[in-house]
C-alpha atoms as a PDB file:
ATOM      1  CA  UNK A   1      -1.190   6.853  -4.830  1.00  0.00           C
ATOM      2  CA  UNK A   2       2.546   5.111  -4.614  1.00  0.00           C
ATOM      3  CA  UNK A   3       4.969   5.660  -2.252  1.00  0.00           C
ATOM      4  CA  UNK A   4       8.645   5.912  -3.998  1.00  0.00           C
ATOM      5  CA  UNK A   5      11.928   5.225  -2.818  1.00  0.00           C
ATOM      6  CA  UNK A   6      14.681   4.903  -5.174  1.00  0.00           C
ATOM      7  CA  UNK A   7      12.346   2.477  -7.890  1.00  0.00           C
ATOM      8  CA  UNK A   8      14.320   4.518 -10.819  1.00  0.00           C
ATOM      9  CA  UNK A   9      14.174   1.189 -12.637  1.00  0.00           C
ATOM     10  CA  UNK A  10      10.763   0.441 -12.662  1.00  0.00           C
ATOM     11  CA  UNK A  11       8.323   3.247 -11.868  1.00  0.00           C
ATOM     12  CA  UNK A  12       8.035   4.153 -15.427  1.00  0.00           C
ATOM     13  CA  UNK A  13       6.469   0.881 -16.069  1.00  0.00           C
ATOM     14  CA  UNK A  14       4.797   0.671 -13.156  1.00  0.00           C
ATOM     15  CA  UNK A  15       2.963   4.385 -13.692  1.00  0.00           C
ATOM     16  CA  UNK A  16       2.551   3.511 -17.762  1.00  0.00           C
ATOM     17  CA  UNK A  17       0.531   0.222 -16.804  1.00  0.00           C
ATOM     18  CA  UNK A  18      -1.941   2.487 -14.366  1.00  0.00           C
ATOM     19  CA  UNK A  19      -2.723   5.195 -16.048  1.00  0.00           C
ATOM     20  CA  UNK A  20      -4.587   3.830 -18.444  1.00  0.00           C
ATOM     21  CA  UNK A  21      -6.949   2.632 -15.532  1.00  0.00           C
ATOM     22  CA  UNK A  22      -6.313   4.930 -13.324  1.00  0.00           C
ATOM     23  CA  UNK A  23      -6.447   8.938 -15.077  1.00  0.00           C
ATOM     24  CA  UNK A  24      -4.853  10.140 -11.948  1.00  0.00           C
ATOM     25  CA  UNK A  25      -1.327   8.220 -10.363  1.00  0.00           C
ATOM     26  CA  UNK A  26       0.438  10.617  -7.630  1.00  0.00           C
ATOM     27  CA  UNK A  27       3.776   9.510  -6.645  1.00  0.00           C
ATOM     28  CA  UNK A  28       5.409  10.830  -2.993  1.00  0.00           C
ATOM     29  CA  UNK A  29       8.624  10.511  -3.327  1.00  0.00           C
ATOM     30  CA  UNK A  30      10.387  10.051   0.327  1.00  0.00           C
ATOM     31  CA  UNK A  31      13.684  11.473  -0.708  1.00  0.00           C
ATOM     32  CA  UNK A  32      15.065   9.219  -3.352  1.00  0.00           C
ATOM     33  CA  UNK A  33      18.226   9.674  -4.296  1.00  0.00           C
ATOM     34  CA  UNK A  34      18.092   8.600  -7.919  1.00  0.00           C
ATOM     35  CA  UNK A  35      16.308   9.603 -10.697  1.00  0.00           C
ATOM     36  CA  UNK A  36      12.861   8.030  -8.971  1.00  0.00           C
ATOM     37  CA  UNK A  37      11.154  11.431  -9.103  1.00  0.00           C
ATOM     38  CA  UNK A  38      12.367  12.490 -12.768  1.00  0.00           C
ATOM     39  CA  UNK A  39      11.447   9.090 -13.807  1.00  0.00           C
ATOM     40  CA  UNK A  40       8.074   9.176 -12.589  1.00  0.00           C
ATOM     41  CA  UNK A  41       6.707  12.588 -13.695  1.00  0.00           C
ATOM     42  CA  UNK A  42       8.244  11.627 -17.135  1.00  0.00           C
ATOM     43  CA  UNK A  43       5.934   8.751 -17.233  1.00  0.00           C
ATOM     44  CA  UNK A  44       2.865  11.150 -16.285  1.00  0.00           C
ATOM     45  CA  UNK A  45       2.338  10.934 -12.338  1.00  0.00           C
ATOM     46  CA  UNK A  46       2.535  13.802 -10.084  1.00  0.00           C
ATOM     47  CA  UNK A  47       5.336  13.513  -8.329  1.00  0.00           C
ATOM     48  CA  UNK A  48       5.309  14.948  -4.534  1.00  0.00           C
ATOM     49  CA  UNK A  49       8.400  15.228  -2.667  1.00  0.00           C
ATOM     50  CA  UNK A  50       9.910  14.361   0.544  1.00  0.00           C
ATOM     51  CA  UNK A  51      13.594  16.637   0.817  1.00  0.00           C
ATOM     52  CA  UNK A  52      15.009  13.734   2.776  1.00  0.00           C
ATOM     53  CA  UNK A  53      13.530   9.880   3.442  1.00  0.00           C
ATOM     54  CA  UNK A  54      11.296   9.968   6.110  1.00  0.00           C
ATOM     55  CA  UNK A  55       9.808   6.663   5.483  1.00  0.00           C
ATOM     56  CA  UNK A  56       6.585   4.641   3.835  1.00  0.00           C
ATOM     57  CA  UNK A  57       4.142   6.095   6.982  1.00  0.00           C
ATOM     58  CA  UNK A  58       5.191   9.002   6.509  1.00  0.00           C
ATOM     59  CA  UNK A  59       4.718   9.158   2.520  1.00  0.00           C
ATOM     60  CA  UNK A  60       1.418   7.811   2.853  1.00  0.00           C
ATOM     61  CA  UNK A  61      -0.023   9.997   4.944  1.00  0.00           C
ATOM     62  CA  UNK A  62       1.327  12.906   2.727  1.00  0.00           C
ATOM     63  CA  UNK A  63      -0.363  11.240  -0.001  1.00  0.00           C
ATOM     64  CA  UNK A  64      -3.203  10.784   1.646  1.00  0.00           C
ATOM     65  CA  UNK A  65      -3.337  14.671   2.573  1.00  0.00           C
ATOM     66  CA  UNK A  66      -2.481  15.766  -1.295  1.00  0.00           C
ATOM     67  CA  UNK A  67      -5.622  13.695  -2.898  1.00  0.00           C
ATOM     68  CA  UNK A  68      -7.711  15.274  -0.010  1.00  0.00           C
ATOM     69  CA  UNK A  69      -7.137  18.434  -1.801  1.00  0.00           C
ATOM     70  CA  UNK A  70      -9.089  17.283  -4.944  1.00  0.00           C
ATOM     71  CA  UNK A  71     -13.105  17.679  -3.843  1.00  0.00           C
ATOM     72  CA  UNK A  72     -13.705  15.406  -7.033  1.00  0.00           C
ATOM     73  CA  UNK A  73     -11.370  12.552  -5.421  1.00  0.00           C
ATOM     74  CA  UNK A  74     -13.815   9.772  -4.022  1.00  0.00           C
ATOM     75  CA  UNK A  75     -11.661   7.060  -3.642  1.00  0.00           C
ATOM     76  CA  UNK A  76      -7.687   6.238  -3.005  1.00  0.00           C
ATOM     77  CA  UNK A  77      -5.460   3.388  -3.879  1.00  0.00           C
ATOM     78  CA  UNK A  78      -2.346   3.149  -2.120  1.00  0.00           C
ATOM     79  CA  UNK A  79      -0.003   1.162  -4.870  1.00  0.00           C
ATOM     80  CA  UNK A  80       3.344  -0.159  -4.465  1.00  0.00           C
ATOM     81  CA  UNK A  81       6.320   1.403  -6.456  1.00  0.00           C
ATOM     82  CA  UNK A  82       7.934  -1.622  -7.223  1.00  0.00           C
ATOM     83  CA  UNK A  83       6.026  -3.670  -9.663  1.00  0.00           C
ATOM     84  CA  UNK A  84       4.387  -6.290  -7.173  1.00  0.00           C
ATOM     85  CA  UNK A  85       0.621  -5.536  -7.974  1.00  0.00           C
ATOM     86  CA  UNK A  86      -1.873  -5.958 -10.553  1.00  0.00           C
ATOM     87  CA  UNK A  87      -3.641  -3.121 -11.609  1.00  0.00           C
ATOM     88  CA  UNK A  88      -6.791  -5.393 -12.321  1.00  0.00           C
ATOM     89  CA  UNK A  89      -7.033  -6.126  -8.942  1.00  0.00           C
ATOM     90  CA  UNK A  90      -6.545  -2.844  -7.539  1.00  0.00           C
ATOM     91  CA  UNK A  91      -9.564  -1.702 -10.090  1.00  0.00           C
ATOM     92  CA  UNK A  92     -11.453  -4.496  -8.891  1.00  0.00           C
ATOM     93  CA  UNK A  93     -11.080  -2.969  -5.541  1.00  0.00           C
ATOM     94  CA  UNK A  94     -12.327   0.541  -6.298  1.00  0.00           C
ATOM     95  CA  UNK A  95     -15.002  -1.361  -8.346  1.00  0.00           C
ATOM     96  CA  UNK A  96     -16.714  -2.841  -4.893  1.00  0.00           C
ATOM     97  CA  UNK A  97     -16.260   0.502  -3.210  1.00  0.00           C
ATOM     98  CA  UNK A  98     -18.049   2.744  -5.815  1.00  0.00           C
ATOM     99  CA  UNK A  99     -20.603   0.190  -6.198  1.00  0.00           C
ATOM    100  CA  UNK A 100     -21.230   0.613  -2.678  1.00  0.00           C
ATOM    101  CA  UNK A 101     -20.040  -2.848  -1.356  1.00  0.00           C
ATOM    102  CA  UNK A 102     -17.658  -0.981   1.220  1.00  0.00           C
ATOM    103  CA  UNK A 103     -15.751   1.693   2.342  1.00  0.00           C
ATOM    104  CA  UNK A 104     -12.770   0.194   2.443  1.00  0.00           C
ATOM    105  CA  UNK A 105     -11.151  -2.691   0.609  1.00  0.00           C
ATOM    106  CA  UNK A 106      -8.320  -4.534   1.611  1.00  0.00           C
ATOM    107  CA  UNK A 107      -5.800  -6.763  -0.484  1.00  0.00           C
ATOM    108  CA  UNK A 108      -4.975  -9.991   0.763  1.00  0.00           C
ATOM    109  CA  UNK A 109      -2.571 -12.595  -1.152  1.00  0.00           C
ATOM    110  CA  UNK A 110      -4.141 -15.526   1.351  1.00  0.00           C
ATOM    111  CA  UNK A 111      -7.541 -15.602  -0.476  1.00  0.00           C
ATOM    112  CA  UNK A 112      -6.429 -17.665  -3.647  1.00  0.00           C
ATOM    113  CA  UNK A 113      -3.952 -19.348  -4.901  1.00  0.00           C
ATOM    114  CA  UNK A 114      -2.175 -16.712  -7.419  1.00  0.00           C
ATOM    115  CA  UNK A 115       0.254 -15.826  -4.798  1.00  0.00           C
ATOM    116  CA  UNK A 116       4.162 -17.811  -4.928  1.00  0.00           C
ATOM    117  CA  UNK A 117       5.215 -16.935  -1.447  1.00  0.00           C
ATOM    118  CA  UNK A 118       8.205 -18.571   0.717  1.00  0.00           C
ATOM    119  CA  UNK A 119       7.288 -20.291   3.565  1.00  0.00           C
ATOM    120  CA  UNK A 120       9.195 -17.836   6.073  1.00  0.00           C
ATOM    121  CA  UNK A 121       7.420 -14.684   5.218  1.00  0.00           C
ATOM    122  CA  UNK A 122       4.265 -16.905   5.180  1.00  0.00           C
ATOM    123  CA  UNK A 123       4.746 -17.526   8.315  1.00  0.00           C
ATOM    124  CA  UNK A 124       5.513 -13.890   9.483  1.00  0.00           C
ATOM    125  CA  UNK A 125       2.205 -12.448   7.377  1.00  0.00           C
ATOM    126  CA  UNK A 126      -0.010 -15.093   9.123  1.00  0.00           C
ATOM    127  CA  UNK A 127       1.383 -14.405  12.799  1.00  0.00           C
ATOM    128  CA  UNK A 128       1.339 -10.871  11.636  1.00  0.00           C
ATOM    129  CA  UNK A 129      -2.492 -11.237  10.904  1.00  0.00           C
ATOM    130  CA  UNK A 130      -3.187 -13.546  13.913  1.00  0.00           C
ATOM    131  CA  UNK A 131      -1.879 -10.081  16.123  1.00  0.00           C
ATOM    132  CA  UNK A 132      -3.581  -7.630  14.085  1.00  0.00           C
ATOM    133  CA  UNK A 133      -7.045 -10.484  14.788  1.00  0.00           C
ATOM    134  CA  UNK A 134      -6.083 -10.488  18.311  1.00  0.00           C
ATOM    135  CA  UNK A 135      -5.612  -6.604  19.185  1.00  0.00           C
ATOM    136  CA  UNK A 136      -8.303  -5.035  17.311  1.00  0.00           C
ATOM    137  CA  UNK A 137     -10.989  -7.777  16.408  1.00  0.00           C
ATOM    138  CA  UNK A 138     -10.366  -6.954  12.825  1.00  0.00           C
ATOM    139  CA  UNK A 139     -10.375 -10.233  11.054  1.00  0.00           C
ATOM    140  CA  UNK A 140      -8.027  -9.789   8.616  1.00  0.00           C
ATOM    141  CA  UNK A 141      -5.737 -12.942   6.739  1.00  0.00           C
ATOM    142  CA  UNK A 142      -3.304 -10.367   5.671  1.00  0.00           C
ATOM    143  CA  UNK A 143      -2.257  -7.055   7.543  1.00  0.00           C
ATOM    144  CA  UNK A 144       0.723  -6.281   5.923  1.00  0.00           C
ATOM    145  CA  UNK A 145      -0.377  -5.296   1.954  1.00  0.00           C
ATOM    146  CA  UNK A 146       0.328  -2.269   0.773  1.00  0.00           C
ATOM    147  CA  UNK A 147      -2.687  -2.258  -2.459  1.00  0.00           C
ATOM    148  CA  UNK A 148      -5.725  -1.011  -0.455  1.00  0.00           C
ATOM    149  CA  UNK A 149      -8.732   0.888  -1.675  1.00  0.00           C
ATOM    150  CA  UNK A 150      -9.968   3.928   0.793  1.00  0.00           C
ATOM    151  CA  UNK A 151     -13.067   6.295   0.294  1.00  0.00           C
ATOM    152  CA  UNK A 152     -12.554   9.563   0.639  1.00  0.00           C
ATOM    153  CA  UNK A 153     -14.360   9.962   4.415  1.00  0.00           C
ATOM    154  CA  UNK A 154     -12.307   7.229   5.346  1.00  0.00           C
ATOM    155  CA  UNK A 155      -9.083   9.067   3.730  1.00  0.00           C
ATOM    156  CA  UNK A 156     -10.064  12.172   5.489  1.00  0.00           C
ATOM    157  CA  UNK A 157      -9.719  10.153   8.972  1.00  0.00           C
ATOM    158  CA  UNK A 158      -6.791   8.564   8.543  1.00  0.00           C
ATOM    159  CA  UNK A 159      -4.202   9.940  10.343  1.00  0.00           C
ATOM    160  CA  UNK A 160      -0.574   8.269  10.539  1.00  0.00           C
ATOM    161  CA  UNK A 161       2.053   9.030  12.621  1.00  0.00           C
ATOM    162  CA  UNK A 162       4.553   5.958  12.517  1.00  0.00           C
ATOM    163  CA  UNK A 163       6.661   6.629   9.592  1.00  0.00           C
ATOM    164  CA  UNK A 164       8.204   2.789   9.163  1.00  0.00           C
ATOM    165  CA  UNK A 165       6.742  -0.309   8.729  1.00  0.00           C
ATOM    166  CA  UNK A 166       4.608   0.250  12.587  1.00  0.00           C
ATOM    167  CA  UNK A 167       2.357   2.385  10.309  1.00  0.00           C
ATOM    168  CA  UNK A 168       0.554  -0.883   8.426  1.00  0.00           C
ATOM    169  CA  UNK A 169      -0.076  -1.380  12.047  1.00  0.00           C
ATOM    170  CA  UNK A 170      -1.487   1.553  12.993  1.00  0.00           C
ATOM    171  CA  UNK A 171      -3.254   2.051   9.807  1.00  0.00           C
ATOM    172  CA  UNK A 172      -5.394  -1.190  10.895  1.00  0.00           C
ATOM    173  CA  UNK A 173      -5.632  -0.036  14.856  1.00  0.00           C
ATOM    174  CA  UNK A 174      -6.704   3.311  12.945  1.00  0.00           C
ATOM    175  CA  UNK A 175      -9.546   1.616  10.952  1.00  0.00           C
ATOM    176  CA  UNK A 176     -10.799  -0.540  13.710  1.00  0.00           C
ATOM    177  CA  UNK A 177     -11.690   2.656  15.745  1.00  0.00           C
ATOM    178  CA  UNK A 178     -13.100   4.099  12.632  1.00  0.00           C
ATOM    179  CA  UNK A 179     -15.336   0.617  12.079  1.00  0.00           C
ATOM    180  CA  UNK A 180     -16.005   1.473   8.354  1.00  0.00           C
ATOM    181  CA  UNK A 181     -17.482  -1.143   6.460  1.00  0.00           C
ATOM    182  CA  UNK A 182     -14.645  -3.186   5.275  1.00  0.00           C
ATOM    183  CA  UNK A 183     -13.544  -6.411   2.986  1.00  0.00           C
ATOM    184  CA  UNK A 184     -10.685  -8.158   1.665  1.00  0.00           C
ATOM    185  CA  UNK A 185      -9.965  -8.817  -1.660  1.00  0.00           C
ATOM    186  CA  UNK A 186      -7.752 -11.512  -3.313  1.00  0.00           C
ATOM    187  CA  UNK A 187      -5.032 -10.557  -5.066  1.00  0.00           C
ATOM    188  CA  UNK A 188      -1.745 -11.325  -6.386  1.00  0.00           C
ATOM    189  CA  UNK A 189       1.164 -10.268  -5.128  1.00  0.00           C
ATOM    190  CA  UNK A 190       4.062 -11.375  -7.871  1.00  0.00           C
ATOM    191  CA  UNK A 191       7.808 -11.199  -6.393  1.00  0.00           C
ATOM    192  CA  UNK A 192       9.542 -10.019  -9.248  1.00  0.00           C
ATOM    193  CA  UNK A 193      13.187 -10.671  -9.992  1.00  0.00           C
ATOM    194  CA  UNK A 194      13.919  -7.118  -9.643  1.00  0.00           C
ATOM    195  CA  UNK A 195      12.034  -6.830  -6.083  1.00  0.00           C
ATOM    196  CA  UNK A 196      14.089 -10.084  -4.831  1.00  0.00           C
ATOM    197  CA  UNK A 197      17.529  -8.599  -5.758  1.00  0.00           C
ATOM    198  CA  UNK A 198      16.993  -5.809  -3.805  1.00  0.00           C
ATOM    199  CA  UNK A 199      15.713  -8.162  -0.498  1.00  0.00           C
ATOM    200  CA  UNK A 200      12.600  -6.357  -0.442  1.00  0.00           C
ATOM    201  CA  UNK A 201      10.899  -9.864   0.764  1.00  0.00           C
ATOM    202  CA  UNK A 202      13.376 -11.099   3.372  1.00  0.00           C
ATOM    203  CA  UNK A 203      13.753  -7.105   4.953  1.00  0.00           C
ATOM    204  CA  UNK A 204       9.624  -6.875   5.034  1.00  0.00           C
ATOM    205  CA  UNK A 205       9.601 -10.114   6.822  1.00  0.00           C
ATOM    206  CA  UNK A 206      12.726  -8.835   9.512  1.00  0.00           C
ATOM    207  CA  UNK A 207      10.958  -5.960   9.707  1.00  0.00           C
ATOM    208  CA  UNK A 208       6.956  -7.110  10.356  1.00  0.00           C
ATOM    209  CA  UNK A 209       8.582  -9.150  12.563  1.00  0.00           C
ATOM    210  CA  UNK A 210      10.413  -6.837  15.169  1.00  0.00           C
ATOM    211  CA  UNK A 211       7.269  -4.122  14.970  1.00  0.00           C
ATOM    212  CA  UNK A 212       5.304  -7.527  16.241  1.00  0.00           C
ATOM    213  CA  UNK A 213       7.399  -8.122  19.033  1.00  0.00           C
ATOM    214  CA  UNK A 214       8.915  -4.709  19.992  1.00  0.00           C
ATOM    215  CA  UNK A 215       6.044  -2.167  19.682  1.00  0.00           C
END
């Protein structure tokens, strides 16, 4: 499941390089204002739709409540739109929960070395995950990744209601009441040209950063 804002340029790719893994790729599109949502049914997603942008909290838990609808859906990947995952890793993570391993899988881009990162937003995604240890005794090493693995009980429980970037907050605050069994899994998080011309990296950062100290 992606969330989709204005990715026009690569959600075709991205959507073409899951499907063979993954039969069924549903795209919310939070009110784009290209051709995101053309784009991505063309390349064989279902495309929900936001009228107006609402925000990546708010598309997930849309998402969330779409796949719910399925009764053959046991498991969920949330996906980013812009190219930064690996679709072998987010298999891998489905992989551990069907196997029974967990009920949850989280990625983390701290658990090898695959990941290029700056050493500002390391240091934002560490304090980030030092919080997220502190307030809910999860111990995670990254609490900001958007490729995580949910099974369908868990899915049915999650319910978001900060539409920004509070909601990778809340989605952890939300799981630690839940206490499903849980792991992280390496993976690689790869900061494409495309993804740094738009500031995607810096804004995160800014943003993780003020939902630390002002929520």
């Amino acid at each position: 499941m992606i969330p989709l804002y204005n990715e026009a340029p690569v959600i075709g790719s991205v959507i073409r390089d899951l499907l063979p893994v993954f039969s069924h790729v549903v795209c919310v599109d939070d009110g784009s204002t290209d051709a995101s949502a053309d784009v991505a049914r063309a390349a064989g997603a279902v495309v929900v739709q936001h009228p107006v942008n609402l925000g990546q909290g708010a598309a997930l838990q849309t998402g969330f409540e779409y796949v719910l609808q399925d009764p053959q859906m046991d498991c969920v990947v949330t996906f980013d739109a812009d190219g930064q995952h690996r679709v072998s890793d987010a298999a891998a993570m489905v992989e551990r929960i069907r196997n029974g391993e967990a009920d949850v899988v989280l990625g983390s881009r701290f658990l090898d070395g695959r990941t290029r990162i700056g050493s500002i937003k390391r240091l934002v995604l560490r304090t980030a995950a030092l919080q997220t240890r502190w307030s809910t005794g999860m111990h995670l090493t990254d609490a900001h990744n958007g490729l995580r693995a949910f099974d369908r009980q868990v899915t049915a429980n999650i319910h978001l209601t900060q539409n920004r970037m509070a909601h990778a907050s809340e989605l952890i605050s939300i799981l630690a009441t839940l206490k499903p069994r849980w792991s992280e899994h390496p993976v690689e998080i790869i900061y494409t040209e495309y993804s740094k011309s738009k500031g995607q990296s810096l804004l995160n950062s800014v943003n993780i950063l003020a939902d630390l100290l002002f929520r």
